[in-house]
N, C-alpha and C. Protein backbone atom coordinates (compact mmCIF):
# COMPACT_ATOMS: atom_id res chain seq x y z
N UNK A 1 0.84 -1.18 0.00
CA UNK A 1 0.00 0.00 0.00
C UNK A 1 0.88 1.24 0.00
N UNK A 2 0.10 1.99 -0.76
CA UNK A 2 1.23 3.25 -1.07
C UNK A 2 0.51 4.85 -0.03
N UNK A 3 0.97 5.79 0.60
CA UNK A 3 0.28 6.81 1.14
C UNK A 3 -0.04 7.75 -0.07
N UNK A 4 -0.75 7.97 -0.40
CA UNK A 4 -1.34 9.56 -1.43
C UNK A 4 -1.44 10.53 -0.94
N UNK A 5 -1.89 10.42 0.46
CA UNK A 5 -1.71 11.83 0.69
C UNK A 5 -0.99 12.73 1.30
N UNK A 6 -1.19 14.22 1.67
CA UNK A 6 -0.49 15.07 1.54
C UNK A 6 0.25 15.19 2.70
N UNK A 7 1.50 14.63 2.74
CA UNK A 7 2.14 14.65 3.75
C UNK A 7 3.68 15.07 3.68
N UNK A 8 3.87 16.73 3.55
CA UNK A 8 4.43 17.87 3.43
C UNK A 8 5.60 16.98 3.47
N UNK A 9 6.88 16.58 4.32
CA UNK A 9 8.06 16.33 3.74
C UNK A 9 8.19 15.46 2.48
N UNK A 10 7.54 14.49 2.49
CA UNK A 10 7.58 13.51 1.19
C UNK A 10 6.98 14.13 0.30
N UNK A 11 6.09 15.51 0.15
CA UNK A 11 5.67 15.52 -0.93
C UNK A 11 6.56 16.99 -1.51
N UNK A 12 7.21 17.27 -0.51
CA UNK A 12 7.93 18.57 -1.07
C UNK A 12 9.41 17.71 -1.86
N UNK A 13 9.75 16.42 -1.49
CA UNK A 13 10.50 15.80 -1.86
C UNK A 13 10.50 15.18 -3.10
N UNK A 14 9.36 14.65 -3.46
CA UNK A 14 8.80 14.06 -4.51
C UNK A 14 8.77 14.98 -5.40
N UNK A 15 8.70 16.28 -5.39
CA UNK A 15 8.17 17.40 -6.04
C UNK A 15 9.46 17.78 -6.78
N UNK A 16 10.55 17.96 -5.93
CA UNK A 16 11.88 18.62 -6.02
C UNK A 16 12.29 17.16 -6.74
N UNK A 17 12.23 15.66 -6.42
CA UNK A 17 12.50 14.46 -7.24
C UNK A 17 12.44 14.65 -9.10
N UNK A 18 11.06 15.36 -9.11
CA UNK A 18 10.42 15.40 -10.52
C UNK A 18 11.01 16.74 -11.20
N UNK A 19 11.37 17.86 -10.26
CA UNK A 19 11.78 18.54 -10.99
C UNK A 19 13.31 18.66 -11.82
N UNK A 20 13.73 17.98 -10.68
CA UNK A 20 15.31 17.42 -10.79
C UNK A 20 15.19 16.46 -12.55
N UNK A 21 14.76 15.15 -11.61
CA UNK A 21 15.02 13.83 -13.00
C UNK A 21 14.48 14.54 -13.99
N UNK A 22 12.70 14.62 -13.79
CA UNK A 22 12.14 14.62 -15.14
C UNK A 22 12.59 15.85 -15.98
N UNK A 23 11.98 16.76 -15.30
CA UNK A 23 12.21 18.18 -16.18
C UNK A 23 13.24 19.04 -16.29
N UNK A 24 14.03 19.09 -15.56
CA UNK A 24 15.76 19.32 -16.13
C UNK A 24 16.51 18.14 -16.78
N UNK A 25 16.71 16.75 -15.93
CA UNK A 25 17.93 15.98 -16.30
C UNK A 25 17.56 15.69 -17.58
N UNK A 26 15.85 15.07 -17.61
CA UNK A 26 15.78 13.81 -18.50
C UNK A 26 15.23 14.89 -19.90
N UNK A 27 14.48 15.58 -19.42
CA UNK A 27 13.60 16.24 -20.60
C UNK A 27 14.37 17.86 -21.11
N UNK A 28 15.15 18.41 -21.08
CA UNK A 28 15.97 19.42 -20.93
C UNK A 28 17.65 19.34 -21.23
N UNK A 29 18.46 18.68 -19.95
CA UNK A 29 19.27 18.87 -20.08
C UNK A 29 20.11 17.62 -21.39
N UNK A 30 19.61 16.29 -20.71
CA UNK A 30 19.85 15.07 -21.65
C UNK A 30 19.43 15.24 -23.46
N UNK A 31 18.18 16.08 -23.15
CA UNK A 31 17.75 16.17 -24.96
C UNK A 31 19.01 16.84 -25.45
N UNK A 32 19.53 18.30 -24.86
CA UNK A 32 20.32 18.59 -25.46
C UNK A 32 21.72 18.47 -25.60
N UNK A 33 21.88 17.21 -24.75
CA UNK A 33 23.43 16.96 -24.91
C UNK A 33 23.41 15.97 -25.84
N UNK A 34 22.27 15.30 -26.43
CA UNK A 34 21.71 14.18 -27.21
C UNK A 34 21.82 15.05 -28.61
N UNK A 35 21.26 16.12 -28.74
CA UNK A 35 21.16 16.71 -29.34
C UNK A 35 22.55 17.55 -29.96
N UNK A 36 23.54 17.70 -29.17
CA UNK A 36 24.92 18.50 -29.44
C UNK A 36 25.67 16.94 -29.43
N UNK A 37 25.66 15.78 -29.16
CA UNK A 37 26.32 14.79 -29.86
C UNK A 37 26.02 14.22 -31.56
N UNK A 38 24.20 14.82 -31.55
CA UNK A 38 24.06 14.54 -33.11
C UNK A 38 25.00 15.71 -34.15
N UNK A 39 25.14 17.32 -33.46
CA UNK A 39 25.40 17.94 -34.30
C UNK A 39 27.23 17.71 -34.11
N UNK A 40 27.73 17.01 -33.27
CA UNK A 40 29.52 16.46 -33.48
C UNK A 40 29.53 15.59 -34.68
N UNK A 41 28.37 14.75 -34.50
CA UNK A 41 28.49 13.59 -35.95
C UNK A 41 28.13 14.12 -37.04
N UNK A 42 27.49 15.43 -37.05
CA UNK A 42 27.08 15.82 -38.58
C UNK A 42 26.02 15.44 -39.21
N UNK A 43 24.99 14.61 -38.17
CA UNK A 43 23.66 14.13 -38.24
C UNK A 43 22.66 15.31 -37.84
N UNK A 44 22.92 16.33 -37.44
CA UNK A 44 21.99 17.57 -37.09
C UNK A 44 22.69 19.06 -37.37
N UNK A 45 22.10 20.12 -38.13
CA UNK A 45 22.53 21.09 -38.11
C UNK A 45 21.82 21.99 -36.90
N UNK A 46 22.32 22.95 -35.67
CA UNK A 46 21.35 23.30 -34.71
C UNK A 46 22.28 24.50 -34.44
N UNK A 47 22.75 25.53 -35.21
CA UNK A 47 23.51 26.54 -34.75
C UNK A 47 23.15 27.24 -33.16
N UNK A 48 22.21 27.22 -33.11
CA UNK A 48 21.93 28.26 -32.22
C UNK A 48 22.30 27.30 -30.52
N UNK A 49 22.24 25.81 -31.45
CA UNK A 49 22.74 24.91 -29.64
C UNK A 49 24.84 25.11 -29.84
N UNK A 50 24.38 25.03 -30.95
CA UNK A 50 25.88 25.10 -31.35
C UNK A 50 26.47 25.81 -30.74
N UNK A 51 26.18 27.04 -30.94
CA UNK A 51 26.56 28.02 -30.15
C UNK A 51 26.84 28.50 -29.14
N UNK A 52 26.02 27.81 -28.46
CA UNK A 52 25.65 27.98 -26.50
C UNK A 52 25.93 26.78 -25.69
N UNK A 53 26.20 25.48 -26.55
CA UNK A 53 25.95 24.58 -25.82
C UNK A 53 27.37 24.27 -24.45
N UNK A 54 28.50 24.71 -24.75
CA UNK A 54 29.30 24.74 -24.43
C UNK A 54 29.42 25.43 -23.20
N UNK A 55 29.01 26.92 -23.40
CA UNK A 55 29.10 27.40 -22.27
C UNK A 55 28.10 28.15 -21.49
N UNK A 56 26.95 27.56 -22.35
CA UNK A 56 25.51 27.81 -21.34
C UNK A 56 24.94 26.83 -20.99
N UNK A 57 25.00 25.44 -22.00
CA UNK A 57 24.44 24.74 -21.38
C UNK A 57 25.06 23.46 -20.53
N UNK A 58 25.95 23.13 -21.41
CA UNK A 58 27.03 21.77 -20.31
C UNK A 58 27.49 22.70 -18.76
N UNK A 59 27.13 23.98 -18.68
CA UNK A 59 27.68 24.05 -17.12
C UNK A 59 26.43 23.99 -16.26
N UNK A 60 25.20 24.10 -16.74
CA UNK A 60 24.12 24.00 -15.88
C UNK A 60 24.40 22.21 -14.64
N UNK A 61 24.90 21.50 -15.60
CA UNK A 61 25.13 20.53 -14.07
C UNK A 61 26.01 21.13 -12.92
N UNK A 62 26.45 22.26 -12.91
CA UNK A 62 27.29 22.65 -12.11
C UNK A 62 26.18 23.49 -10.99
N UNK A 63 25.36 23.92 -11.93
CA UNK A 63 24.03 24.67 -10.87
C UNK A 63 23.29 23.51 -10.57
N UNK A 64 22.57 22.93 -10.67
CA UNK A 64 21.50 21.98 -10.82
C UNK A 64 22.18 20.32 -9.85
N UNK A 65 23.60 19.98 -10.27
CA UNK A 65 23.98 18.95 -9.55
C UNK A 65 23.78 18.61 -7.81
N UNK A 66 23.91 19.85 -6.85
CA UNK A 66 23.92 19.53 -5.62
C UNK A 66 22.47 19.35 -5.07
N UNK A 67 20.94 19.44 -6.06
CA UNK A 67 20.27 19.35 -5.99
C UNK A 67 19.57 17.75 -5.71
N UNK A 68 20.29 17.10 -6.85
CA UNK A 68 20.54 15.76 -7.30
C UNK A 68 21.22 14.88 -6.23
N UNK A 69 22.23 15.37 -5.63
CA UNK A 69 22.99 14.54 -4.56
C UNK A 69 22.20 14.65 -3.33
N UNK A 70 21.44 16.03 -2.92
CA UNK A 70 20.66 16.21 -1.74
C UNK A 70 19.03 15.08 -2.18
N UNK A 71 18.84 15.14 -2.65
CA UNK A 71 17.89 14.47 -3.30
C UNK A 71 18.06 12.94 -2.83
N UNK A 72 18.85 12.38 -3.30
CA UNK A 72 19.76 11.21 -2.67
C UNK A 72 20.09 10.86 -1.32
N UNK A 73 20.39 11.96 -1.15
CA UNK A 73 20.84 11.72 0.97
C UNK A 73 19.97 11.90 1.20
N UNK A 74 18.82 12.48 0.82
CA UNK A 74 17.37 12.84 2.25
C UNK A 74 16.19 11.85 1.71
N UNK A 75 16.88 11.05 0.49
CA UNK A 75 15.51 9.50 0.62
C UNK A 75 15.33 9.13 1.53
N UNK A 76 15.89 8.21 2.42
CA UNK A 76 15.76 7.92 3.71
C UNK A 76 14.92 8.64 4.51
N UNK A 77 14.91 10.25 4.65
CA UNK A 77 14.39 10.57 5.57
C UNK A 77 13.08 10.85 5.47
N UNK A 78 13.10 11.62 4.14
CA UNK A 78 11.84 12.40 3.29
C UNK A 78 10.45 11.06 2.65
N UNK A 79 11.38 9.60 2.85
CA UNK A 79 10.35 8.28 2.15
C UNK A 79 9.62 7.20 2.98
N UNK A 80 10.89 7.37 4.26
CA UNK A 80 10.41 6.38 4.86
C UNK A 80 9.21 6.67 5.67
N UNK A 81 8.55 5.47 5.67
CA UNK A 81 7.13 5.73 6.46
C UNK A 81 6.98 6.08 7.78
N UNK A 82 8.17 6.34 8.43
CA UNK A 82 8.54 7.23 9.69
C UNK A 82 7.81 8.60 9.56
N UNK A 83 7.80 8.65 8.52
CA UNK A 83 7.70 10.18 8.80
C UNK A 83 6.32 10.78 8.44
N UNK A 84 5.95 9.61 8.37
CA UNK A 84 3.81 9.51 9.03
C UNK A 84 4.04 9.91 10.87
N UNK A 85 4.85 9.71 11.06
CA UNK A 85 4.58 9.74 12.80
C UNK A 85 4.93 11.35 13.14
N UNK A 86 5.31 12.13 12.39
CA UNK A 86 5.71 13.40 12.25
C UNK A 86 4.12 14.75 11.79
N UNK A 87 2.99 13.96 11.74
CA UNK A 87 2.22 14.40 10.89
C UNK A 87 0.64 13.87 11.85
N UNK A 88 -0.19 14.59 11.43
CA UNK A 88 -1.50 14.47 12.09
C UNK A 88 -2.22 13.09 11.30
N UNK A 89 -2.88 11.69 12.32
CA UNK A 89 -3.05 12.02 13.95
C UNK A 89 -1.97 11.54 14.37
N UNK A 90 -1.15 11.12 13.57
CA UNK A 90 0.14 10.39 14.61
C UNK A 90 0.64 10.95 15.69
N UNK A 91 1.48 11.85 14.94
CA UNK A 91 2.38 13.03 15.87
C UNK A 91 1.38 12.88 17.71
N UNK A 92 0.20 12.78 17.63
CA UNK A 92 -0.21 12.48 19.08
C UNK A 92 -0.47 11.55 19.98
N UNK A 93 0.29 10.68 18.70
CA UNK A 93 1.06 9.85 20.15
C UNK A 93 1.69 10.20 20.99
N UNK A 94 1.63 9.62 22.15
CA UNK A 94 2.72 9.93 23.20
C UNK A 94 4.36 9.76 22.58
N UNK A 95 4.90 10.56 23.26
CA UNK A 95 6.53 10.83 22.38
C UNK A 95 6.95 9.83 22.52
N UNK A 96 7.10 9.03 23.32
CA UNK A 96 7.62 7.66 23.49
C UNK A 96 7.44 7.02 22.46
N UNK A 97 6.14 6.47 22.52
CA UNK A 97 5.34 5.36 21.59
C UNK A 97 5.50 6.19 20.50
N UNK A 98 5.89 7.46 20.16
CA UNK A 98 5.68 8.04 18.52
C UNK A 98 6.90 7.45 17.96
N UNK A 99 8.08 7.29 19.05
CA UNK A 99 9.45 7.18 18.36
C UNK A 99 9.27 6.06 18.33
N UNK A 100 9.14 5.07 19.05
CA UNK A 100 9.54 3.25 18.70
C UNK A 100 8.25 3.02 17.52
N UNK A 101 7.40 3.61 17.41
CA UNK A 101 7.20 3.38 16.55
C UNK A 101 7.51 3.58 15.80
N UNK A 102 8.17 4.99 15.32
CA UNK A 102 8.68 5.44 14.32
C UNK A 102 9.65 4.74 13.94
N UNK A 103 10.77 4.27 14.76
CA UNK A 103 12.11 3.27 14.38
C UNK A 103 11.67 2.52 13.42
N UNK A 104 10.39 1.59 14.72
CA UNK A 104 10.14 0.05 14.05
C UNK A 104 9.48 -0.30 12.77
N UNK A 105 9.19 0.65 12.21
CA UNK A 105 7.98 1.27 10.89
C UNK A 105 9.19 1.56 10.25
N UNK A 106 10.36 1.98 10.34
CA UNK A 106 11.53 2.43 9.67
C UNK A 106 12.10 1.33 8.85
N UNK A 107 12.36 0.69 10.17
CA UNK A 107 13.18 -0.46 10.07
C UNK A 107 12.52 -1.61 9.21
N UNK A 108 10.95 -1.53 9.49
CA UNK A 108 10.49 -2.97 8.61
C UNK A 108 10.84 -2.27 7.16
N UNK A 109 10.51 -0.95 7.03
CA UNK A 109 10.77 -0.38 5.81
C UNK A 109 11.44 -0.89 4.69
N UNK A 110 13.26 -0.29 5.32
CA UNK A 110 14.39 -0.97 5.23
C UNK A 110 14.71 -2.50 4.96
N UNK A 111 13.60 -2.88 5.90
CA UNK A 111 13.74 -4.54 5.51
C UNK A 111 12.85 -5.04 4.64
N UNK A 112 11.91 -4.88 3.87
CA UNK A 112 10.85 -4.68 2.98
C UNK A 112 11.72 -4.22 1.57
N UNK A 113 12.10 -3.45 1.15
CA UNK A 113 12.81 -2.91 0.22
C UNK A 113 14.19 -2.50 0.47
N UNK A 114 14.72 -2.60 -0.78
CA UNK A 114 16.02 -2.88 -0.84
C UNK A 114 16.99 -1.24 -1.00
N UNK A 115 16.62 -0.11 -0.30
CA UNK A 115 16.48 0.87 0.79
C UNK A 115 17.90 0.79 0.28
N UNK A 116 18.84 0.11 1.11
CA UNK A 116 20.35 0.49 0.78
C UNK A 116 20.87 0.22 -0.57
N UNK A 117 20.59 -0.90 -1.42
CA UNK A 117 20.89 -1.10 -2.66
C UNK A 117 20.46 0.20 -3.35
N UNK A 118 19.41 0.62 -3.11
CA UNK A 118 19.21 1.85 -3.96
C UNK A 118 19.80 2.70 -4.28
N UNK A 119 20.12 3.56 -2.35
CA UNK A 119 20.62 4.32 -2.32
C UNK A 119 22.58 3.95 -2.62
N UNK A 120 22.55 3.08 -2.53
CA UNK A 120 24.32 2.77 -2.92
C UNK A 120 24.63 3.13 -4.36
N UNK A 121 23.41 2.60 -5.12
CA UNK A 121 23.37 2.48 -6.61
C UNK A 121 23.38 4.15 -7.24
N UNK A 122 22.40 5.00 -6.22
CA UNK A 122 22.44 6.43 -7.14
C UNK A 122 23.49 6.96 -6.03
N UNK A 123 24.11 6.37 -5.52
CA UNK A 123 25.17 7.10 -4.79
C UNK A 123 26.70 7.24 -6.00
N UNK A 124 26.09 5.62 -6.45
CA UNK A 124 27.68 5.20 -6.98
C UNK A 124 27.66 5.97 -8.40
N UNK A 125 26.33 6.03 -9.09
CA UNK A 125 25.74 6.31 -9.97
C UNK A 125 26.15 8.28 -9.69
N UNK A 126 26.17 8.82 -8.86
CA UNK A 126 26.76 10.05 -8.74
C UNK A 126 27.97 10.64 -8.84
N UNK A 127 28.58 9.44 -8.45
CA UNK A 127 30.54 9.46 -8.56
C UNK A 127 30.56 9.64 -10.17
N UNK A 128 30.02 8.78 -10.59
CA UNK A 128 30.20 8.39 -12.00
C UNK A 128 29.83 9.97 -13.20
N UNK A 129 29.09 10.11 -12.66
CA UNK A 129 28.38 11.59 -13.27
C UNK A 129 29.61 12.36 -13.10
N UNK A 130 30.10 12.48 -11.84
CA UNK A 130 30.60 13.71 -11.61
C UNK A 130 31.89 13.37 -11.93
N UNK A 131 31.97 12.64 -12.01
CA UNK A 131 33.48 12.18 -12.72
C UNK A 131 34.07 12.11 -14.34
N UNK A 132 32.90 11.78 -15.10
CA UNK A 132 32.28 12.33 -16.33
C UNK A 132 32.57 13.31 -16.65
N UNK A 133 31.70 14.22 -15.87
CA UNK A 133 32.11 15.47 -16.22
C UNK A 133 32.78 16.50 -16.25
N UNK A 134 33.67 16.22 -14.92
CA UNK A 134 34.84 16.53 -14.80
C UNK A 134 35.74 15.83 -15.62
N UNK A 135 36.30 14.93 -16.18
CA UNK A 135 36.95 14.49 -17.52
C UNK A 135 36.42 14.98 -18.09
N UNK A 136 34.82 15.54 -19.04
CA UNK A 136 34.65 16.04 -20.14
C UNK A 136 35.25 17.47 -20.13
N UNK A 137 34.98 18.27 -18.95
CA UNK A 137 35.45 19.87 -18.64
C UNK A 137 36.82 19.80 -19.04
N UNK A 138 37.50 18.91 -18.23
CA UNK A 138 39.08 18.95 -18.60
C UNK A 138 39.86 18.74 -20.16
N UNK A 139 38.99 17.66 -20.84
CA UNK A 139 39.27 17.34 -22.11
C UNK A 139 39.00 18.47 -23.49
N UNK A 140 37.22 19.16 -22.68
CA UNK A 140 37.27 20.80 -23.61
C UNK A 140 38.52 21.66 -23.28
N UNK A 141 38.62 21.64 -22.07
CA UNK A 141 39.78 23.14 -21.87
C UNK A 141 40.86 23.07 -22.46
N UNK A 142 41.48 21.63 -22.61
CA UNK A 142 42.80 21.07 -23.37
C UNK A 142 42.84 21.64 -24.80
N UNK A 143 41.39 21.60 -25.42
CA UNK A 143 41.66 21.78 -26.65
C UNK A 143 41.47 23.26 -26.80
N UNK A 144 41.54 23.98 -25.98
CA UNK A 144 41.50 25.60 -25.94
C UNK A 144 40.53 26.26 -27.05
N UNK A 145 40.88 27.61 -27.52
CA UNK A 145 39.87 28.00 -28.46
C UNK A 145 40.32 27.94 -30.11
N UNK A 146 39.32 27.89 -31.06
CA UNK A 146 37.67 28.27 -30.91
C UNK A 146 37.08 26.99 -30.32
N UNK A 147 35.81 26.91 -29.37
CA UNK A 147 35.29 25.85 -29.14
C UNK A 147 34.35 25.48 -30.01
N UNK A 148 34.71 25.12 -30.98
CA UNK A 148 33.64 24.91 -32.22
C UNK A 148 33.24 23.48 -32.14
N UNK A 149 32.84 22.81 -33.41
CA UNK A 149 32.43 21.47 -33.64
C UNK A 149 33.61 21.03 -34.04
N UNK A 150 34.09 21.50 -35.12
CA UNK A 150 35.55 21.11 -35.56
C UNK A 150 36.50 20.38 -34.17
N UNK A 151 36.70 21.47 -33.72
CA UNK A 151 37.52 21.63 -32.19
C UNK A 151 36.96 20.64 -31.61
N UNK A 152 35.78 20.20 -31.35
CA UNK A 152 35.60 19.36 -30.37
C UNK A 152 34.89 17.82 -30.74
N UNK A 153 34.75 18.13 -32.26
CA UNK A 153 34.66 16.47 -32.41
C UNK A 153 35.27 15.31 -32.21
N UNK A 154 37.05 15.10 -32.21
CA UNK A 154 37.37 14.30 -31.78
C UNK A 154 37.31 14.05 -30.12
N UNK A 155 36.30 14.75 -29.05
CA UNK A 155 35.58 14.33 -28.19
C UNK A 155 34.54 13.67 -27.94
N UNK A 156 34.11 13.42 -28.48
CA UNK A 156 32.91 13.04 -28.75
C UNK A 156 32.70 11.65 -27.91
N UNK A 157 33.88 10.78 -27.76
CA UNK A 157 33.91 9.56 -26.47
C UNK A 157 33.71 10.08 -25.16
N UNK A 158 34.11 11.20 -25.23
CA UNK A 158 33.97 11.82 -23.83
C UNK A 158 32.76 12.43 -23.40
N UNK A 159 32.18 12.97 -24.56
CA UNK A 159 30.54 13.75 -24.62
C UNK A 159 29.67 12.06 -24.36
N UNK A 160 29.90 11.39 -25.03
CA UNK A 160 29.50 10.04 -24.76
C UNK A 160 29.29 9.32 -23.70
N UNK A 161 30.76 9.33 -23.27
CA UNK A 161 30.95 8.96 -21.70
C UNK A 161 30.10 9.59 -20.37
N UNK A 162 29.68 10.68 -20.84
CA UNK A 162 29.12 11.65 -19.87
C UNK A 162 27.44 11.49 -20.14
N UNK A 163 27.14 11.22 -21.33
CA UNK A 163 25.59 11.06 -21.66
C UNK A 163 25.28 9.76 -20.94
N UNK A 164 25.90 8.67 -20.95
CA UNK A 164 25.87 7.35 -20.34
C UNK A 164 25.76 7.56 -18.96
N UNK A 165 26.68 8.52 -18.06
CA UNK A 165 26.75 8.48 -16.76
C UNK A 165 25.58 9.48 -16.32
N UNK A 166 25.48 10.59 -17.36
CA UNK A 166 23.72 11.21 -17.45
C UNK A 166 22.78 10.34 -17.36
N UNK A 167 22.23 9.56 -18.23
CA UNK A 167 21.35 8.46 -18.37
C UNK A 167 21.39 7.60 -16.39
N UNK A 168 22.44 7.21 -16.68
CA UNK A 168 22.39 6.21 -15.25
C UNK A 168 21.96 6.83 -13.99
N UNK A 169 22.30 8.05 -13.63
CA UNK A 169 21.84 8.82 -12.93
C UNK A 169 20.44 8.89 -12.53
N UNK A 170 19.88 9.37 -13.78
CA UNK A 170 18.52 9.79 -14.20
C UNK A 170 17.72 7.91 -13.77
N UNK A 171 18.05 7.11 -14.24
CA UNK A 171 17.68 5.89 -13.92
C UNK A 171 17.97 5.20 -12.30
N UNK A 172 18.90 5.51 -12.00
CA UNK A 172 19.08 5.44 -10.04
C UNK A 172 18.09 6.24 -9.41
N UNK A 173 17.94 7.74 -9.62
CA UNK A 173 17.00 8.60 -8.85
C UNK A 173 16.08 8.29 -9.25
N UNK A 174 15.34 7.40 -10.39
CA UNK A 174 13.92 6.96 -10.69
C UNK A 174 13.54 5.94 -9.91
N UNK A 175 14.45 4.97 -9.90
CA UNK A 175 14.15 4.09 -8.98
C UNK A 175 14.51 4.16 -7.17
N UNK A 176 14.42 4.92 -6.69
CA UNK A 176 14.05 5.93 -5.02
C UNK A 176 12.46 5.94 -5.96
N UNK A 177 11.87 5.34 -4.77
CA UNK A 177 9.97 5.24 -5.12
C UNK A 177 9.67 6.83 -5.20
N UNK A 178 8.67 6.99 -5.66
CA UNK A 178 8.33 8.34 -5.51
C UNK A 178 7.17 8.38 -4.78
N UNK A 179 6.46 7.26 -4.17
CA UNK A 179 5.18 7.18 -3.66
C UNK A 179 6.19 7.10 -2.35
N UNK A 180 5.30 7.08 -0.90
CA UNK A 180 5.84 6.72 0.04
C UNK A 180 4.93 5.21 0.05
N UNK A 181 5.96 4.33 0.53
CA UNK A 181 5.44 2.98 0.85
C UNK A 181 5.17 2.44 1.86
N UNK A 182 4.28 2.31 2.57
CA UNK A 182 3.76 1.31 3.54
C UNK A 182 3.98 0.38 3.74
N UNK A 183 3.77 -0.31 3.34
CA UNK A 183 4.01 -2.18 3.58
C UNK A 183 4.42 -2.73 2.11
């Protein structure tokens, strides 16, 4: 059984989840790095990404990334069904009984779903990103200016390398439920 309703940390979480994956990583930022690897191969003409893509748009993971990692560390807190006991009528339980319950509701959680695999996976899945992209940053600067297509097509393993560790990302933070789960 899944909770639907409105229960302010998980849903401000879920919210900030969707804005993150769906509508920056997956639908935004990924189209257009998808999109500036077609115009390296000469399969798309797109001047105007051409133009910008370099240094308006490949640095947006630099704004947008710590969003993604916080996102990650506060599953645990923001999913687990603990944090029904934080919220009306729970919260009036007696403080005692709010916390062991809260643990023990935690803990079956944890033991119910595979809670740490997840989070290990978009953990590891974050190294990888950011490691990506830091090799891709380093591999543009090498080739100094103009940063054209010319200039930067024989990168293109590296623009590669980084769309892959994009993708995986986007696929780790999908799988962190977005419902809160009960049982």
């Amino acid at each position: 059984m899944t909770h639907g309703g409105d229960c302010s940390p998980c849903l401000k979480w879920q919210r900030r989840r969707a804005l993150f994956n769906h509508d920056w990583l997956k639908n935004r930022y990924l189209l257009a790095l998808e999109t500036y690897l077609n115009i390296l191969a000469g399969l798309v003409d797109n001047p105007g990404l051409e133009a910008t893509y370099i240094d308006n748009i490949l640095p947006e993971w630099e704004l947008y990334s710590p969003e993604g990692i916080a996102l990650i560390r506060e599953f645990k807190t923001y999913m687990s069904p603990a944090v029904l006991f934080k919220m009306l009528p729970l919260r009036n339980c007696e403080p005692r009984e709010r916390e062991l319950l809260a643990t023990l509701v935690d803990a079956r959680w944890r033991e119910r779903y595979p809670i740490a695999t997840w989070t290990a996976e978009a953990q590891a899945s974050w190294r990888g990103v950011q490691e990506a992209y830091r090799v891709l940053r380093c591999q543009i600067e090498l080739c100094g200016l103009p940063r054209n297509t010319g200039a930067l097509r024989p990168l293109a393993g590296y623009f590669e390398d980084y769309r892959t560790a994009c993708r995986r990302i986007a696929r780790s933070i999908e799988l962190l439920p977005g419902t809160l789960r009960v049982t």
